[in-house]
Structure formats: C-alpha cells, structure tokens
PDB file of N, CA and C in Angstrom:
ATOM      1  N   UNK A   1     249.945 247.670 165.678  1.00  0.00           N
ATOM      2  CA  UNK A   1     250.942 246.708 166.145  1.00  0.00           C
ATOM      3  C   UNK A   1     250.807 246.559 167.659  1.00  0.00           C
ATOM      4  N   UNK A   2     250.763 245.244 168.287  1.00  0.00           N
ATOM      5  CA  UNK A   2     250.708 244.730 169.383  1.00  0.00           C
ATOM      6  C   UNK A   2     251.942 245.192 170.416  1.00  0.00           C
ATOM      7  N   UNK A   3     252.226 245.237 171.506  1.00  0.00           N
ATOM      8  CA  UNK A   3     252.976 245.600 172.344  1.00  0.00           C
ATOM      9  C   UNK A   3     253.489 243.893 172.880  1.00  0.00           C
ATOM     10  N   UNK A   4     254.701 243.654 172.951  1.00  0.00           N
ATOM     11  CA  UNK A   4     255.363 242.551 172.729  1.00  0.00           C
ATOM     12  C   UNK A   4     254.944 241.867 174.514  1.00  0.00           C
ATOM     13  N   UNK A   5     255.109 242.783 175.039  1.00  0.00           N
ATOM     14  CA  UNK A   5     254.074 242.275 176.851  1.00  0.00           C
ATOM     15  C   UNK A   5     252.994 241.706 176.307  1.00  0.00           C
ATOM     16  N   UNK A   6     252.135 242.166 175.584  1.00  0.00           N
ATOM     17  CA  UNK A   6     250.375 241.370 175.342  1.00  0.00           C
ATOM     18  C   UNK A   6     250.480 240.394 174.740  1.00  0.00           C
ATOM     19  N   UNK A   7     251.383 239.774 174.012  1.00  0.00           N
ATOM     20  CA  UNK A   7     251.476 238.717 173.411  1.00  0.00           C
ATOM     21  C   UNK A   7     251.900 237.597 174.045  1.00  0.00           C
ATOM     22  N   UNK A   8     251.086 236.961 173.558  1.00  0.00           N
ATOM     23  CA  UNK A   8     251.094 234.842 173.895  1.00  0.00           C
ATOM     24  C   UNK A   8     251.432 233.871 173.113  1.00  0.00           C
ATOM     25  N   UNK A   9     252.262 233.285 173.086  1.00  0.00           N
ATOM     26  CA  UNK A   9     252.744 232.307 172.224  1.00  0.00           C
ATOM     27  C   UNK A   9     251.783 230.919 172.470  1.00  0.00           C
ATOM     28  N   UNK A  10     251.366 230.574 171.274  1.00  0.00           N
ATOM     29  CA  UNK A  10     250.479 229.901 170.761  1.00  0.00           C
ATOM     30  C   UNK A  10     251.116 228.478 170.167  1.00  0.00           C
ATOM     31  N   UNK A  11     250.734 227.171 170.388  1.00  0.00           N
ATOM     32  CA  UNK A  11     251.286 226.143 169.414  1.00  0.00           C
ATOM     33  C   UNK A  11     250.002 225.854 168.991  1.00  0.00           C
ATOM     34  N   UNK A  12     249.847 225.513 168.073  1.00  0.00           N
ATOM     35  CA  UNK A  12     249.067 224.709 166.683  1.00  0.00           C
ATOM     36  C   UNK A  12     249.305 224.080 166.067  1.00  0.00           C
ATOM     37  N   UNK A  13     248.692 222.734 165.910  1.00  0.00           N
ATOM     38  CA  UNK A  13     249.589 222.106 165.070  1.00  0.00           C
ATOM     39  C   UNK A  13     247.659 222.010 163.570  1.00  0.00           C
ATOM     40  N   UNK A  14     248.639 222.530 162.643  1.00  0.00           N
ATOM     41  CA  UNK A  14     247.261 222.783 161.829  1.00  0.00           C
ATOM     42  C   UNK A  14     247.871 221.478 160.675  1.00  0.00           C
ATOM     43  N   UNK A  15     246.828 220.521 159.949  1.00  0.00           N
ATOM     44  CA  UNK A  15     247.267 220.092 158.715  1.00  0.00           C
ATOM     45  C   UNK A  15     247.888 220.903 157.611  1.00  0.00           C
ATOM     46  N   UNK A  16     248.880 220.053 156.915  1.00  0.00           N
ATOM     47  CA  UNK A  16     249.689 220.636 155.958  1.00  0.00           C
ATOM     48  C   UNK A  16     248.430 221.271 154.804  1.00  0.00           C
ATOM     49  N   UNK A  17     247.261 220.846 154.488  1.00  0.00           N
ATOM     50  CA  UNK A  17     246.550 221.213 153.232  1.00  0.00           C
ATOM     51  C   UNK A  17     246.095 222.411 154.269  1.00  0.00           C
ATOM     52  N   UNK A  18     245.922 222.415 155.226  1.00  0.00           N
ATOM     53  CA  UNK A  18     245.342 224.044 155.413  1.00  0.00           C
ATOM     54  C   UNK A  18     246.170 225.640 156.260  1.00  0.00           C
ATOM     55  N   UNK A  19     247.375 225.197 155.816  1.00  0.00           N
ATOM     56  CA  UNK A  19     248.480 225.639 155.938  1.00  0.00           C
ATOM     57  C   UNK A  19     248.707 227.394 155.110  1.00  0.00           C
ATOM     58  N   UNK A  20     248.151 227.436 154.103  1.00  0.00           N
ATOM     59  CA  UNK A  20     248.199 228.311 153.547  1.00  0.00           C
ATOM     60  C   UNK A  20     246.392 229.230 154.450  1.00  0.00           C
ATOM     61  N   UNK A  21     245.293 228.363 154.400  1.00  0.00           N
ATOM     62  CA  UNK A  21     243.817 229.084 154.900  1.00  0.00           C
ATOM     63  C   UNK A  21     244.695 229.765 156.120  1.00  0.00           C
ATOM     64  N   UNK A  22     245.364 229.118 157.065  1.00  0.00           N
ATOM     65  CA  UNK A  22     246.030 229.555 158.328  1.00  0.00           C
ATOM     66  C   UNK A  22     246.705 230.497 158.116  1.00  0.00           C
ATOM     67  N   UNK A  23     247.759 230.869 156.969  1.00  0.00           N
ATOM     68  CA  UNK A  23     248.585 231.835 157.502  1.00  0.00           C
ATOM     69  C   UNK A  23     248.031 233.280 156.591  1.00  0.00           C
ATOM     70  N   UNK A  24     246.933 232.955 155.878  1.00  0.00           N
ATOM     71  CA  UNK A  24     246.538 234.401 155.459  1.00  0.00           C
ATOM     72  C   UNK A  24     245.339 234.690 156.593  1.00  0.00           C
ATOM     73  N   UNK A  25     244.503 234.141 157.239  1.00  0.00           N
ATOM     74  CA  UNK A  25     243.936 234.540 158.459  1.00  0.00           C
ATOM     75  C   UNK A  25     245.045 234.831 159.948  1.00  0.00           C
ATOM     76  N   UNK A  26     246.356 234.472 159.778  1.00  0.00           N
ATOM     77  CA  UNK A  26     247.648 234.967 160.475  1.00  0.00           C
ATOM     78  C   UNK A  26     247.914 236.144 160.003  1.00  0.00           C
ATOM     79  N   UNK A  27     248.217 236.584 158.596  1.00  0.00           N
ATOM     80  CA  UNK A  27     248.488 237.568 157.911  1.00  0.00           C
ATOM     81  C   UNK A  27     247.166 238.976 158.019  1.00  0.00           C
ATOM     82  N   UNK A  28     245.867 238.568 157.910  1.00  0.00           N
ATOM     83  CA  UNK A  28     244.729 239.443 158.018  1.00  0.00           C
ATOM     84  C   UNK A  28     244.446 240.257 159.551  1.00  0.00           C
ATOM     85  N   UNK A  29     245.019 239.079 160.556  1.00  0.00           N
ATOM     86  CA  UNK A  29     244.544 239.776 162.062  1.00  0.00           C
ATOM     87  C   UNK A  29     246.196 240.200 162.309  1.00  0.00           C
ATOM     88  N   UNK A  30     246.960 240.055 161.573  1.00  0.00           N
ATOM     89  CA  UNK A  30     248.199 240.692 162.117  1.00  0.00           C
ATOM     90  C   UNK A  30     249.229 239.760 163.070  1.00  0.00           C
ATOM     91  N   UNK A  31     248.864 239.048 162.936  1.00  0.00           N
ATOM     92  CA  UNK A  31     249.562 238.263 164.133  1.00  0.00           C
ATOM     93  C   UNK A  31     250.763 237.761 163.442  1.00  0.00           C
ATOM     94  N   UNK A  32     251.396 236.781 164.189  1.00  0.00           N
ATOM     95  CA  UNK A  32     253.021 236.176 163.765  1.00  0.00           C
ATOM     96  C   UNK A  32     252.670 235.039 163.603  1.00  0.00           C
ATOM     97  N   UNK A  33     252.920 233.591 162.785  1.00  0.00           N
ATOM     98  CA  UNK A  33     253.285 232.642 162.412  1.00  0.00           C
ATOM     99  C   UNK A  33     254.661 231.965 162.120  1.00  0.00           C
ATOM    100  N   UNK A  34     254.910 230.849 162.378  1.00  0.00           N
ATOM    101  CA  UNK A  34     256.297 230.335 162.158  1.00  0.00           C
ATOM    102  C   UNK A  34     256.200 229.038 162.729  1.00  0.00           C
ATOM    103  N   UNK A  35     256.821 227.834 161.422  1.00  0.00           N
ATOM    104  CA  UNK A  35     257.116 226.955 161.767  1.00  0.00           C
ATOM    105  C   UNK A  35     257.889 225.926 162.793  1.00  0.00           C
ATOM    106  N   UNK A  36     258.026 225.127 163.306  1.00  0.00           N
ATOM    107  CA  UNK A  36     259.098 224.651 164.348  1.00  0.00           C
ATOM    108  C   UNK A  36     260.471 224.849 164.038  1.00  0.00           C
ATOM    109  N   UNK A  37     260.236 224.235 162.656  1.00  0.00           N
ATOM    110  CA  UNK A  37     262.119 224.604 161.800  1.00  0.00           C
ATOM    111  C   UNK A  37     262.153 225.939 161.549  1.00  0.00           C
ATOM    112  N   UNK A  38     261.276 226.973 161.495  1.00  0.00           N
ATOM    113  CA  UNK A  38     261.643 228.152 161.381  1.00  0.00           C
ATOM    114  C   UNK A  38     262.274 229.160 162.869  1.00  0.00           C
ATOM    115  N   UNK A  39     261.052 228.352 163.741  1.00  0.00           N
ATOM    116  CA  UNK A  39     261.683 228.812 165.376  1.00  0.00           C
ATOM    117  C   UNK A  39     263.232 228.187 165.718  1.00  0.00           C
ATOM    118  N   UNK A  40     263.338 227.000 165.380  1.00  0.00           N
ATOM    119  CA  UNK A  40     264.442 226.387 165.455  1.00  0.00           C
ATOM    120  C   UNK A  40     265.677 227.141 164.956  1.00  0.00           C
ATOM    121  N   UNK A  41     265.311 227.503 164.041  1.00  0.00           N
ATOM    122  CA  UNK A  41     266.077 228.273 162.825  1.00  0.00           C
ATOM    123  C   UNK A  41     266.960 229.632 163.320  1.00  0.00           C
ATOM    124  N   UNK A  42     265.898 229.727 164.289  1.00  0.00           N
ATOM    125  CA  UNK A  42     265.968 231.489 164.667  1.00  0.00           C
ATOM    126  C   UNK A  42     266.607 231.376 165.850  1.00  0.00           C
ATOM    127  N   UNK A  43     266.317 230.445 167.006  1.00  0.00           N
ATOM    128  CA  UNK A  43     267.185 230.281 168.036  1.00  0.00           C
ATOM    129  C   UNK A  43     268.364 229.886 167.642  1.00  0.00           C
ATOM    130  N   UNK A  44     268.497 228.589 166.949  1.00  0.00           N
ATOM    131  CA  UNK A  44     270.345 228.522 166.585  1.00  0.00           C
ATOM    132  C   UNK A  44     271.039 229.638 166.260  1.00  0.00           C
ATOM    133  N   UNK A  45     270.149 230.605 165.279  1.00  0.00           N
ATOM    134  CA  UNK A  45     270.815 232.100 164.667  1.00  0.00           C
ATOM    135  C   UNK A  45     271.594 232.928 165.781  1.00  0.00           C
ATOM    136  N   UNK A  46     270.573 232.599 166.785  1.00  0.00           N
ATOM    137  CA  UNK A  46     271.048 233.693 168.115  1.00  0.00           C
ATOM    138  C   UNK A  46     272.067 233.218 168.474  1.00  0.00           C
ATOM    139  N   UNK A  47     272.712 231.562 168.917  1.00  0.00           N
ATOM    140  CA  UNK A  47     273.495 231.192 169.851  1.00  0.00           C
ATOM    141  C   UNK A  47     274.957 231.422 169.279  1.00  0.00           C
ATOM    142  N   UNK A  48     275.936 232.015 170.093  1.00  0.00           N
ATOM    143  CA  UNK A  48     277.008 232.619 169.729  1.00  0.00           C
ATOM    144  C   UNK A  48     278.115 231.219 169.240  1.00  0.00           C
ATOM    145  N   UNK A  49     278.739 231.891 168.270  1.00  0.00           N
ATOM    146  CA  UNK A  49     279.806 230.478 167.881  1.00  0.00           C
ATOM    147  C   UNK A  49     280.725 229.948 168.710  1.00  0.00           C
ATOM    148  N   UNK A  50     281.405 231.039 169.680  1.00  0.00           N
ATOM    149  CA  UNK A  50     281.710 230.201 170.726  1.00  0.00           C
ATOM    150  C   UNK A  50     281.211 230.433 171.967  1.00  0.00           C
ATOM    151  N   UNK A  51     281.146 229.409 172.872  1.00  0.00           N
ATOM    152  CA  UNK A  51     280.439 229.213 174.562  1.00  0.00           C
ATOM    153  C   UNK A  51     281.770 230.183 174.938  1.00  0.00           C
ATOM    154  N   UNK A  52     281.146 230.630 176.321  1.00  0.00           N
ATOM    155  CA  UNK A  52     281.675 231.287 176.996  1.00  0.00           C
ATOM    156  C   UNK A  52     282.695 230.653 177.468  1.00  0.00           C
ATOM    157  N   UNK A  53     282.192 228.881 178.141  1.00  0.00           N
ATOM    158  CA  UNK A  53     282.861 228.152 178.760  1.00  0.00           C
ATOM    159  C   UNK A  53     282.957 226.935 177.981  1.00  0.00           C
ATOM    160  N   UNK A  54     284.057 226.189 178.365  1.00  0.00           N
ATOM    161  CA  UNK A  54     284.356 224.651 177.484  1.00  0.00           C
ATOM    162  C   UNK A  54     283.544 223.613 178.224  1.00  0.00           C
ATOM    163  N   UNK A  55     283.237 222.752 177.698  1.00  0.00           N
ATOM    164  CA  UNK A  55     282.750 221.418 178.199  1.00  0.00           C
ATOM    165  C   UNK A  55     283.486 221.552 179.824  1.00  0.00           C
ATOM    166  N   UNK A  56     284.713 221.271 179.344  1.00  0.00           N
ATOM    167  CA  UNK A  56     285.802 221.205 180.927  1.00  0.00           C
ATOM    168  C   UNK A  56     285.767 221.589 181.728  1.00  0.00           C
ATOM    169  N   UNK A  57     285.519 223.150 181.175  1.00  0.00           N
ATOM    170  CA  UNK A  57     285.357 224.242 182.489  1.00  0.00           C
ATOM    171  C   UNK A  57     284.089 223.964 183.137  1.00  0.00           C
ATOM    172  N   UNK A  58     282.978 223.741 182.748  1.00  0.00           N
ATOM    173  CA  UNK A  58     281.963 223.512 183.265  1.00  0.00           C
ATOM    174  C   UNK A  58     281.939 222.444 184.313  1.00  0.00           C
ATOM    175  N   UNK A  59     282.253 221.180 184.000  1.00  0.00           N
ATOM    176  CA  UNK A  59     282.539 219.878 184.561  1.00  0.00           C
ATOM    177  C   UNK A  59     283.241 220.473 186.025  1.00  0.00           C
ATOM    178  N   UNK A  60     284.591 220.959 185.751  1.00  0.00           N
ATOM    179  CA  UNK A  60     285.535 221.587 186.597  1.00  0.00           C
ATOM    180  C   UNK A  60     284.391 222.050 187.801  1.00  0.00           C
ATOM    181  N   UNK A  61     283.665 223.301 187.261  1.00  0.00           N
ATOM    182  CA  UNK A  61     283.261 224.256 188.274  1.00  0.00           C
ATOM    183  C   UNK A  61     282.151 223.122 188.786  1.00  0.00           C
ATOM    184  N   UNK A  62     281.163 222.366 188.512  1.00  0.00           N
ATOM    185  CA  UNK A  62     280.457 221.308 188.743  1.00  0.00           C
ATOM    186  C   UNK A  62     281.007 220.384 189.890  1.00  0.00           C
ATOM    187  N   UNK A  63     282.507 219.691 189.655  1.00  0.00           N
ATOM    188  CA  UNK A  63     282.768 218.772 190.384  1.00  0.00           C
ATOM    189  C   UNK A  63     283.529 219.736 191.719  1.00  0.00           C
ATOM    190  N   UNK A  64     283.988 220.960 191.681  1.00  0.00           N
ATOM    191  CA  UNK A  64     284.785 221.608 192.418  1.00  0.00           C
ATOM    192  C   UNK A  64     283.421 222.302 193.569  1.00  0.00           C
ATOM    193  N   UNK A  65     281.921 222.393 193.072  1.00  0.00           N
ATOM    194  CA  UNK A  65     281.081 222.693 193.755  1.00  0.00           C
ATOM    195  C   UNK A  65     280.338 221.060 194.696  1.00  0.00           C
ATOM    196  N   UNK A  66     280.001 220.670 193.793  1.00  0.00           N
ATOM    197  CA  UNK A  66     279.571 219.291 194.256  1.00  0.00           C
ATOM    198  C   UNK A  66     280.682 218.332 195.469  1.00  0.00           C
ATOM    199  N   UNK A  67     281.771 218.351 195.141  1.00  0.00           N
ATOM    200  CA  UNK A  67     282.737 217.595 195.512  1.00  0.00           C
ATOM    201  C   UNK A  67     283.502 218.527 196.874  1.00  0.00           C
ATOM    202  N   UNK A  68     282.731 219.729 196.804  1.00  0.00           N
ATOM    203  CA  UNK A  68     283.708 220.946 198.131  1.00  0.00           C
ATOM    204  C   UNK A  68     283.837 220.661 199.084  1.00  0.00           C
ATOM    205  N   UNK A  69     284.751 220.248 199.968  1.00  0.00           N
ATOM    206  CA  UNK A  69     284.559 219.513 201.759  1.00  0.00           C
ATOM    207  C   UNK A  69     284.717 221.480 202.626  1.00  0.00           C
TER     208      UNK A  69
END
C-alpha cells in the first residue's frame, strides 16, 4: 500500500466499452479508481448538514468588511 503523500490524482476520461479493461488493470497495480458521480458522491457525503454560517451572516461580514470607513 502506497503512502497517501506519493499519490497523484489522475483524470481519464476512458470510453464506456473499456471501462471494465480499466478498472481490473486499476484493481491489478493497486491503485484507486472512481467515477465523477462517485467523487461527487463522496464530497457531498463529507459536507456537514448545517453551514457554520447563514447566507446573511456571510453577506453581513462581506459588506461590513468591504463597506468599513
């Protein structure tokens, strides 16, 4: 197993018919594979149900920085 520092994230965009040749030569050298909707998938998973801050508050601290005499 690879040390998560040595690793490079890779895009490919491979045809759908050779989709399967790809991910068992993914599967043979060990490496990671995953679709866009699967990355997608995995970042929404992470993002917490609620924001820290509201739309408002943000705006607020935005116009109260921008707008400061």
């Amino acid at each position: 197993m690879t040390n998560n520092a040595t690793l490079r994230g890779v895009y490919v965009n491979v045809p759908a018919s050779d989709w399967s040749l790809f991910r068992e030569l993914v599967r043979k050298f060990g490496w990671q594979a995953e679709t866009r909707e699967q990355m997608l998938d995995r970042f929404i998973s992470t993002r917490p149900a609620q924001p820290m801050l509201s739309e408002e508050e943000i705006m607020y601290e935005v116009k109260s920085v921008r707008y400061a005499k």
